[in-house]
Protein backbone atom coordinates (compact mmCIF):
# COMPACT_ATOMS: atom_id res chain seq x y z
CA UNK A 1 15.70 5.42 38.41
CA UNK A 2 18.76 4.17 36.48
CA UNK A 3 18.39 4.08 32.79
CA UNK A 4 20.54 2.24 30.11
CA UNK A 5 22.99 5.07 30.13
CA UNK A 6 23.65 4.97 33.73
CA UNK A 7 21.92 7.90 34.65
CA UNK A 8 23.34 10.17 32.12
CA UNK A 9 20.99 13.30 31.22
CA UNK A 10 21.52 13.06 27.07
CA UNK A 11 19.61 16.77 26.85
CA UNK A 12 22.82 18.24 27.64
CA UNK A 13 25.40 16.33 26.29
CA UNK A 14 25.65 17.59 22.66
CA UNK A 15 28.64 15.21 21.85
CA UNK A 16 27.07 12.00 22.74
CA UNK A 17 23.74 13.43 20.51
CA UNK A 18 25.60 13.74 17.69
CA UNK A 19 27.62 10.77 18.17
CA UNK A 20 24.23 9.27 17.75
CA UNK A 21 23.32 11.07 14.63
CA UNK A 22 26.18 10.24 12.89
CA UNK A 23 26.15 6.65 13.53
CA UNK A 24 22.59 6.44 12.21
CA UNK A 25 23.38 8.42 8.87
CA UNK A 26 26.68 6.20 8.46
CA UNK A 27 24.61 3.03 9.33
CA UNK A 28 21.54 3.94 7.21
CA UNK A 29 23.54 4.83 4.08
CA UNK A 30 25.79 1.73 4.50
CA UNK A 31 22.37 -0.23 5.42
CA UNK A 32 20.79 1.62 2.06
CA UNK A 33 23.69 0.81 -0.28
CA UNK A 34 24.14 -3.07 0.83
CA UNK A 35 19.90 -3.70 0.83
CA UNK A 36 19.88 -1.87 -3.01
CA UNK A 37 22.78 -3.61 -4.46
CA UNK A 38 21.61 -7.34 -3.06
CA UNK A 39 17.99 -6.34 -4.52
CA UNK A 40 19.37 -5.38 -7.78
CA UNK A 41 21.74 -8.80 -7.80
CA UNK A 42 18.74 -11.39 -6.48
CA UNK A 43 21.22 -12.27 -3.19
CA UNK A 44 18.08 -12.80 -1.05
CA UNK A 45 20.25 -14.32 1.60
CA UNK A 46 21.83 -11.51 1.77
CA UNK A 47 19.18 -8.89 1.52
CA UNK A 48 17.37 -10.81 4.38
CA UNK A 49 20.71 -10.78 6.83
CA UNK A 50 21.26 -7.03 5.88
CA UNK A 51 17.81 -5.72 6.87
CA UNK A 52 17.79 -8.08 10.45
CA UNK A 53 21.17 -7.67 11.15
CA UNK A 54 22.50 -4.25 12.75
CA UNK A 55 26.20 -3.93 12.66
CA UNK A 56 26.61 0.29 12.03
CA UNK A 57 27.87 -0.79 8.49
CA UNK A 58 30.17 -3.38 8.87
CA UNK A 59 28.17 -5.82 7.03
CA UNK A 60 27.19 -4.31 4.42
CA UNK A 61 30.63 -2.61 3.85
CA UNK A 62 31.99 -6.22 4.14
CA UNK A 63 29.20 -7.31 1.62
CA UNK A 64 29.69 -4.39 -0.88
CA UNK A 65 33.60 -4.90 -1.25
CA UNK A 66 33.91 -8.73 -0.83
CA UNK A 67 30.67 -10.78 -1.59
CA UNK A 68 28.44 -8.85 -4.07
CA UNK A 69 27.91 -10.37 -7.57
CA UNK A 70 29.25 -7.05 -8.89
CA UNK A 71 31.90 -6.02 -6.24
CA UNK A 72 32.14 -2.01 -5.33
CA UNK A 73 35.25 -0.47 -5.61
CA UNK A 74 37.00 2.62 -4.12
CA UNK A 75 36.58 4.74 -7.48
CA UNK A 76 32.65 3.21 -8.20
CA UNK A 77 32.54 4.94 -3.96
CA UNK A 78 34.04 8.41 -4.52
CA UNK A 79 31.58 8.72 -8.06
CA UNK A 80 28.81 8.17 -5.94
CA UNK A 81 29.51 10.28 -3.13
CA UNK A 82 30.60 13.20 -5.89
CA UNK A 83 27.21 12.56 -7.51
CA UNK A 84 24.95 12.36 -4.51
């Protein structure tokens, strides 16, 4: 029986694993990031099409530097990383 991969036995294929664990850290700290920052700035909107929407990041990275009340910046990004 086909499954959504097309057959493909993802046991053995160590790439496409962590392929698939990267994407979910990127997404989830993107995802984390975006939900914290519309929380803190009452953008329920935006909290609400964060947390239903699933776009590996691009939303909320599109969010975080464009849209926010308090916009992130490259330096305000490197701090955090540095710190966390």
């Amino acid at each position: 029986m086909d499954n959504f991969f097309g057959g493909m036995n993802l046991q053995g294929n160590y790439a496409l694993n962590i392929l698939f664990a990267l994407s979910f850290v990127w997404s989830t700290a993107w995802k984390g990031l975006g939900l914290w920052n519309a929380a803190k700035n009452k953008q329920q909107y935006w909290f609400v099409a964060m947390l239903i929407i699933n776009t590996l990041g691009i939303l909320e990275i599109v969010y975080l530097f464009r849209f926010a009340t308090k916009r992130l910046t490259i330096k305000e990004l490197l701090s955090l990383v540095k710190r966390g």
